[in-house]
Protein backbone atom coordinates (compact mmCIF):
# COMPACT_ATOMS: atom_id res chain seq x y z
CA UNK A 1 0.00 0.00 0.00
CA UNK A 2 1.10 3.83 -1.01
CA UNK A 3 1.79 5.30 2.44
CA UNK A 4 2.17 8.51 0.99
CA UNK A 5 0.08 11.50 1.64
CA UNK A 6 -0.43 15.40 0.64
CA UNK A 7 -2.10 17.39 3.59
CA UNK A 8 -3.16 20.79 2.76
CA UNK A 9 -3.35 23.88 5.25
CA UNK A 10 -5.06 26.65 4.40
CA UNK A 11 -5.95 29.92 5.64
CA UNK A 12 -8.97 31.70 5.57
CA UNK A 13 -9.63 34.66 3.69
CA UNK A 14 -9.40 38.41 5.10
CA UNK A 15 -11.82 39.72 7.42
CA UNK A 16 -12.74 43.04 8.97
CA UNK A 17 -10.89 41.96 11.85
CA UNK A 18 -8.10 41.23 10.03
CA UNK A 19 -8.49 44.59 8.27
CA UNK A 20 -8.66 46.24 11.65
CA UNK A 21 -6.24 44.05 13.04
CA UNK A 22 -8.22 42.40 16.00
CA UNK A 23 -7.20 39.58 17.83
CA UNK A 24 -10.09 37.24 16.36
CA UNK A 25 -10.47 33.63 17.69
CA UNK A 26 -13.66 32.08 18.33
CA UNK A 27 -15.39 34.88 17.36
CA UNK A 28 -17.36 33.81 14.07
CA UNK A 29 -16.92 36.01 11.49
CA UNK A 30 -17.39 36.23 7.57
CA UNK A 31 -14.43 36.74 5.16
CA UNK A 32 -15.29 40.34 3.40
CA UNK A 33 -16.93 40.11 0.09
CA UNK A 34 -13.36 41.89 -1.09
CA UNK A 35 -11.92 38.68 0.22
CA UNK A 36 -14.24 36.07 -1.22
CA UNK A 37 -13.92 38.11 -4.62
CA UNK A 38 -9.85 37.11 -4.32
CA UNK A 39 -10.40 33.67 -2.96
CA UNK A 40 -12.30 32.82 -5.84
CA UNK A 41 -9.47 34.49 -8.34
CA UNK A 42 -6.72 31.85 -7.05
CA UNK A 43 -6.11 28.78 -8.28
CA UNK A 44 -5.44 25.76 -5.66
CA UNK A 45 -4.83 21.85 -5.99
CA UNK A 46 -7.75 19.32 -6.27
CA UNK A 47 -7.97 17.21 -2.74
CA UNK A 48 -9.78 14.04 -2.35
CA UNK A 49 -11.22 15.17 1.41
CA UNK A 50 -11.92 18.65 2.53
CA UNK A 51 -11.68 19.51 5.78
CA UNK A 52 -12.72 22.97 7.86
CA UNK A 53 -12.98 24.71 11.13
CA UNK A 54 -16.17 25.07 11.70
CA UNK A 55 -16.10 28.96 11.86
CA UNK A 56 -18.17 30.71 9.27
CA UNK A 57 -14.48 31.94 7.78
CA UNK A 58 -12.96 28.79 7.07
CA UNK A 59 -16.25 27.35 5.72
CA UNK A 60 -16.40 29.81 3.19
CA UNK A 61 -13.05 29.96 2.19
CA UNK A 62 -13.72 26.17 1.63
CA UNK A 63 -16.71 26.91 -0.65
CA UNK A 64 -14.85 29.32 -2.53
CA UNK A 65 -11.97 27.07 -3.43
CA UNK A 66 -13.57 23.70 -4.04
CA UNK A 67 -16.93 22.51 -4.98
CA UNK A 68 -16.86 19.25 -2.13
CA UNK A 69 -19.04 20.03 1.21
CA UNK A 70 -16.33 20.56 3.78
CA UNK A 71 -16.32 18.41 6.83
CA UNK A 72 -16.67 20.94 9.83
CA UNK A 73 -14.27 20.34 12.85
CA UNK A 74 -14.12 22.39 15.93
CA UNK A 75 -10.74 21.40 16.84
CA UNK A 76 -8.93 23.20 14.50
CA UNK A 77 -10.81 26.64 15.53
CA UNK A 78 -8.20 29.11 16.26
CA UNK A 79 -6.64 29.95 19.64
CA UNK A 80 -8.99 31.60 21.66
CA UNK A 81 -8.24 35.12 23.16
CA UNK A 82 -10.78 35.22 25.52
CA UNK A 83 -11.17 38.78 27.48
CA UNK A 84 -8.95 40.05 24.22
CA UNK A 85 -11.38 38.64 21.58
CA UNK A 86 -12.19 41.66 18.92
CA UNK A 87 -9.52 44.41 20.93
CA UNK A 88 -6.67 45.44 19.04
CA UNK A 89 -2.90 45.59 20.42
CA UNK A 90 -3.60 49.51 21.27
CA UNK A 91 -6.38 48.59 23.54
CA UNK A 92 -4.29 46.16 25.63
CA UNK A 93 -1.02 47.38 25.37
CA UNK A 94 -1.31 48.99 28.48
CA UNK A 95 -1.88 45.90 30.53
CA UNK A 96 0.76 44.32 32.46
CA UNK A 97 -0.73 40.81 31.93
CA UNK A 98 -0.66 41.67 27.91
CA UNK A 99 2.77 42.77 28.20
CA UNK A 100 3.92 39.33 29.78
CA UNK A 101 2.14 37.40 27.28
CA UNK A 102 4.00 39.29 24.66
CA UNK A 103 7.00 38.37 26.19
CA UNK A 104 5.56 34.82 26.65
CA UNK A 105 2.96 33.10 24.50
CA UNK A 106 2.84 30.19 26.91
CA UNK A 107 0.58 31.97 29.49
CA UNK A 108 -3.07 31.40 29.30
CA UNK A 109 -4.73 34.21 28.35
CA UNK A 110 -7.69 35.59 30.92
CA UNK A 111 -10.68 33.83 30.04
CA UNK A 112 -8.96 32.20 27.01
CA UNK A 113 -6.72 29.59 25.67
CA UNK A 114 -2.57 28.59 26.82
CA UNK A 115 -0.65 27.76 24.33
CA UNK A 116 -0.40 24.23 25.86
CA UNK A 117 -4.53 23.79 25.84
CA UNK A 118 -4.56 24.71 22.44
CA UNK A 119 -1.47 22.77 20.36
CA UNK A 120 -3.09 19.86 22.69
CA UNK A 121 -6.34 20.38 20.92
CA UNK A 122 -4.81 21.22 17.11
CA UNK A 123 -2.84 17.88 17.24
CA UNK A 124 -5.55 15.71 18.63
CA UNK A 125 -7.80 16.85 15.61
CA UNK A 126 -4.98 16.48 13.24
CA UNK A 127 -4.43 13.00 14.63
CA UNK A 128 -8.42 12.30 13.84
CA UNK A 129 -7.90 13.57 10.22
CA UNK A 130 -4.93 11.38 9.77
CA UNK A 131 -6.53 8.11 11.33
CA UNK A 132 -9.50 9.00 8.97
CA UNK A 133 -7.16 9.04 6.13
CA UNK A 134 -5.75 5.80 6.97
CA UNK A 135 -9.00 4.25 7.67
CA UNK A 136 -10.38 5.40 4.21
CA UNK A 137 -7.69 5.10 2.05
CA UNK A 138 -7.10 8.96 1.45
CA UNK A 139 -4.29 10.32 0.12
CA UNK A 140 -4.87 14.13 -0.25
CA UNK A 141 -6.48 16.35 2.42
CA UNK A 142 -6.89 19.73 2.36
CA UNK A 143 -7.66 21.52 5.76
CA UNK A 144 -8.85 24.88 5.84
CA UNK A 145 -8.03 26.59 8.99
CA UNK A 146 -6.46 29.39 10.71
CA UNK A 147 -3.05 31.25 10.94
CA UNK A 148 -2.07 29.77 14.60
CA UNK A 149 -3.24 26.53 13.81
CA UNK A 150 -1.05 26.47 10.62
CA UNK A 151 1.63 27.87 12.25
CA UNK A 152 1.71 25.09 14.93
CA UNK A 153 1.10 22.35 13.15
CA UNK A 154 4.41 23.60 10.87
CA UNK A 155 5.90 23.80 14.45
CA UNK A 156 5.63 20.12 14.54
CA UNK A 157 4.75 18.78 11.41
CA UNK A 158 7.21 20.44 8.61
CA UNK A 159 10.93 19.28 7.56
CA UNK A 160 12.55 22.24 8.98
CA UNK A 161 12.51 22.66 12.55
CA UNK A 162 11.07 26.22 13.01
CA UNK A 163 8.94 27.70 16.08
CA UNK A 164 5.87 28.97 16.16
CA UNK A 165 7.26 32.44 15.76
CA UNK A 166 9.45 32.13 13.02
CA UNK A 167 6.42 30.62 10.79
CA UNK A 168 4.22 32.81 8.61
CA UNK A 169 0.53 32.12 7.53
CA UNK A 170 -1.26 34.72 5.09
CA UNK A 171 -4.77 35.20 4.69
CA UNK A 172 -5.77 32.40 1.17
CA UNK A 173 -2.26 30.89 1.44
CA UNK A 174 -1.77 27.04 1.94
CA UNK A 175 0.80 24.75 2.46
CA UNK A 176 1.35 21.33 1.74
CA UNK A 177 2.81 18.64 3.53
CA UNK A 178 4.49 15.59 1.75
CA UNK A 179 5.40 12.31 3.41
CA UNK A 180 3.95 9.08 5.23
CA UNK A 181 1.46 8.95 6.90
CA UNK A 182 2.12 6.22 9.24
CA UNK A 183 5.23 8.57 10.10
CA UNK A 184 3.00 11.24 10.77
CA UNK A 185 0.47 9.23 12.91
CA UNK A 186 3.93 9.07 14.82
CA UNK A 187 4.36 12.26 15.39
CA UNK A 188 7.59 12.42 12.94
CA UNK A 189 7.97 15.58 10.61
CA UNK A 190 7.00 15.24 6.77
CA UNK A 191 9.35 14.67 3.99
CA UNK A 192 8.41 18.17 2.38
CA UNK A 193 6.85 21.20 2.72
CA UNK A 194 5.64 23.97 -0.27
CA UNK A 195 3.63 26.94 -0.62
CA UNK A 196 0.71 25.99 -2.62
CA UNK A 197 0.61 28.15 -5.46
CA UNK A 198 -2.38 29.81 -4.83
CA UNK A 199 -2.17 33.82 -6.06
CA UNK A 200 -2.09 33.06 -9.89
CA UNK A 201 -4.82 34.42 -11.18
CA UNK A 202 -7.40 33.23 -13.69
CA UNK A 203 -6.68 35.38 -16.46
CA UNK A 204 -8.57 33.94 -19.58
C-alpha cells in the first residue's frame, strides 16, 4: 500500500478583523466580500477530502476554493483570546498581563486559551484527520483553517525545525505537507513542505 500522503493547510480569507487588526479567535466572522472576490481568483490543488474549522471563515473559504461540502471540525478553531477577543494591540497594550504574554505566548490568556490547551487540541484533531485518512484510504487532504493553527502544526509537522514564531501564515495561502502517513500518525515531521501556489490568477 502507497503510504504517501499530501495534507493541505489553508488559511482563511481576510476579514474586517483582520483589516482592523483584532485579535479574532472564536469569534465567528465572515471573510469580506473583497476577500471572497480574491479567494475565488486563485487557483489551488484538487484534494480528495476537505476539511474545515467550523467557523463561518474557514467554511467559506472552503466553498470558494472547491466545490466538495467541507467536513466541519471544531478542533482546529483558532486559539482563543478570551477577554482580548475583537480588541486590538492599542487597547491592551497597556496591561501588564498583555505585556507578559507578549514576552511569553505560553501563558493562558484571561478567560482564554494557553498555548499548551490549544497545540493539545490542534494535534488531537490532526491525529483524527490522519486516522481517517488511513481508515479510508485517502491520500490528499486539504484543511482549511487558521493562521495559529497552521503555524503550529508547521511547528511540529514540517521538515525544517522552526517555532511557532518564526512561521508565517497569510490570509488564502496554503501549504502542503508531503510524506507518510504512518510517520505522521507518529508524530515524525514530513518529507516536504511547499507553498501551494495559490495567487495566480485566472486570467482567460
Amino acid at each position: 500500500m502507497d503510504d504517501r500522503v499530501v495534507i493541505g493547510l489553508f488559511r482563511h480569507g481576510v476579514t474586517y478583523a483582520n483589516v482592523n487588526k483584532q485579535f479574532c479567535g472564536w469569534t465567528d466572522v465572515n471573510v469580506t466580500e473583497e476577500g471572497l472576490m480574491a479567494l475565488r481568483e486563485m487557483q489551488v490543488p484538487d484534494y480528495d477530502w476537505i476539511v474545515s474549522s467550523d467557523l463561518t471563515r474557514c467554511v467559506q473559504t472552503a466553498s470558494a476554493f472547491w466545490s466538495q461540502t467541507p467536513h466541519q471540525k471544531n478542533g482546529f478553531r483558532e486559539f482563543h483570546f478570551g477577554e482580548w477577543e475583537n480588541k486590538t494591540h492599542a487597547e491592551l497594550e497597556h496591561m501588564p498581563v498583555y505585556q507578559d504574554w507578549l514576552n511569553d505566548y505560553t501563558i493562558q490568556v484571561p478567560g482564554g486559551d494557553s498555548y499548551a490547551a490549544f497545540a493539545e487540541r490542534v494535534e488531537e484533531e490532526f491525529q483524527l484527520v490522519l486516522t481517517e485518512m488511513a481508515e479510508q484510504d485517502i491520500h490528499r487532504t486539504a484543511i482549511v483553517t487558521h493562521g495559529g493553527v497552521i503555524r503550529h502544526l508547521l511547528s511540529v509537522f514540517a521538515p525544517e525545525k522552526k517555532s511557532f514564531s518564526d512561521w508565517t501564515s497569510d490570509n488564502g495561502q496554503g501549504y502542503e505537507l508531503s510524506g507518510s502517513l504512518s510517520a505522521m500518525r507518529r508524530g515524525e515531521r514530513c518529507i516536504s513542505l511547499q507553498a501551494v501556489p495559490s495567487m495566480e490568477k485566472n486570467n482567460g
